[in-house]
Protein backbone atom coordinates (compact mmCIF):
# COMPACT_ATOMS: atom_id res chain seq x y z
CA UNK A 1 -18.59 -32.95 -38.19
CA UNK A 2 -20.07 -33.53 -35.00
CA UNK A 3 -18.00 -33.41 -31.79
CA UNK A 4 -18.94 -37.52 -30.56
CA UNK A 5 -18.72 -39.28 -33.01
CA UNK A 6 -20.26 -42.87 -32.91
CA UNK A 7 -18.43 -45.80 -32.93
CA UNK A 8 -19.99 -47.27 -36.46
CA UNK A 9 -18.35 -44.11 -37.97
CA UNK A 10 -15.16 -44.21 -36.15
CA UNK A 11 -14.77 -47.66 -38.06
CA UNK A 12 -16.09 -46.48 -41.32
CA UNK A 13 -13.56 -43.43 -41.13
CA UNK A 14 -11.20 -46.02 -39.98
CA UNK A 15 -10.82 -47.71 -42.60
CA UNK A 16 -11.25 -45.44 -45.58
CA UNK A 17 -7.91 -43.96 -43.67
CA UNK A 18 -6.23 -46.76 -44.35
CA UNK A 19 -6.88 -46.95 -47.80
CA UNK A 20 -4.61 -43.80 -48.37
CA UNK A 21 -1.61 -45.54 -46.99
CA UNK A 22 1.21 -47.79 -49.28
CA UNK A 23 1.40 -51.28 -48.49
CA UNK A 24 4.20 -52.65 -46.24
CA UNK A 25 7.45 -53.19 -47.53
CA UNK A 26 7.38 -56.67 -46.26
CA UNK A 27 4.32 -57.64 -48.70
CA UNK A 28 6.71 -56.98 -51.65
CA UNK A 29 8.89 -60.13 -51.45
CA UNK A 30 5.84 -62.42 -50.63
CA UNK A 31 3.80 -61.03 -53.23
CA UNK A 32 6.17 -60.58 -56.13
CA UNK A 33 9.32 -62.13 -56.49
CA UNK A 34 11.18 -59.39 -57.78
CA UNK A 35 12.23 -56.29 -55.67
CA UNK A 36 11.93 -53.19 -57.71
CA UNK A 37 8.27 -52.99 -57.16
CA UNK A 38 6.52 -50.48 -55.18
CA UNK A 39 4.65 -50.47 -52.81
CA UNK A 40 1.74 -48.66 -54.24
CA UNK A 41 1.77 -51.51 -56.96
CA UNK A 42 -0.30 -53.55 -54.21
CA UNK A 43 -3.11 -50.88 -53.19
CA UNK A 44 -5.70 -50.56 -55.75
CA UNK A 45 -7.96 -47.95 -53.74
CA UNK A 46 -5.68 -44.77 -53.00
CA UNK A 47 -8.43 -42.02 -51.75
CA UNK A 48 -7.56 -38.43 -50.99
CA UNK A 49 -9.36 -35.68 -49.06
CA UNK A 50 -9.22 -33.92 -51.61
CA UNK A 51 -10.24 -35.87 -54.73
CA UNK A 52 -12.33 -38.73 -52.99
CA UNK A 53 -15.47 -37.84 -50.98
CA UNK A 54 -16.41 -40.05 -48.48
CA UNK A 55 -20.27 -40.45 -47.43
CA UNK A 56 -18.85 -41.10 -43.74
């Protein structure tokens, strides 16, 4: 990848990175009312590097 990147892709790689995170623990209790849940439950889109290309 090129050295400067510009800013549209900063963004895009943005925010396929956060796609690979959990929710926050917080969004548990307001989402569900139970607590054994986790926190993956809530993100539908995990990506990896290594499974999930991304056209960024």
């Amino acid at each position: 990848m090129a050295r400067f990147k510009h800013l549209n892709r900063k963004l895009r790689l943005a925010k396929l990175n956060r796609r690979t995170k959990w929710a926050p623990f917080w969004l548990i209790p307001k989402i569900f009312s139970r607590r054994n849940v986790h926190p993956v439950k809530i993100t539908r889109l995990k990506r990896s590097w290594r499974r999930v290309k991304t056209k960024a």
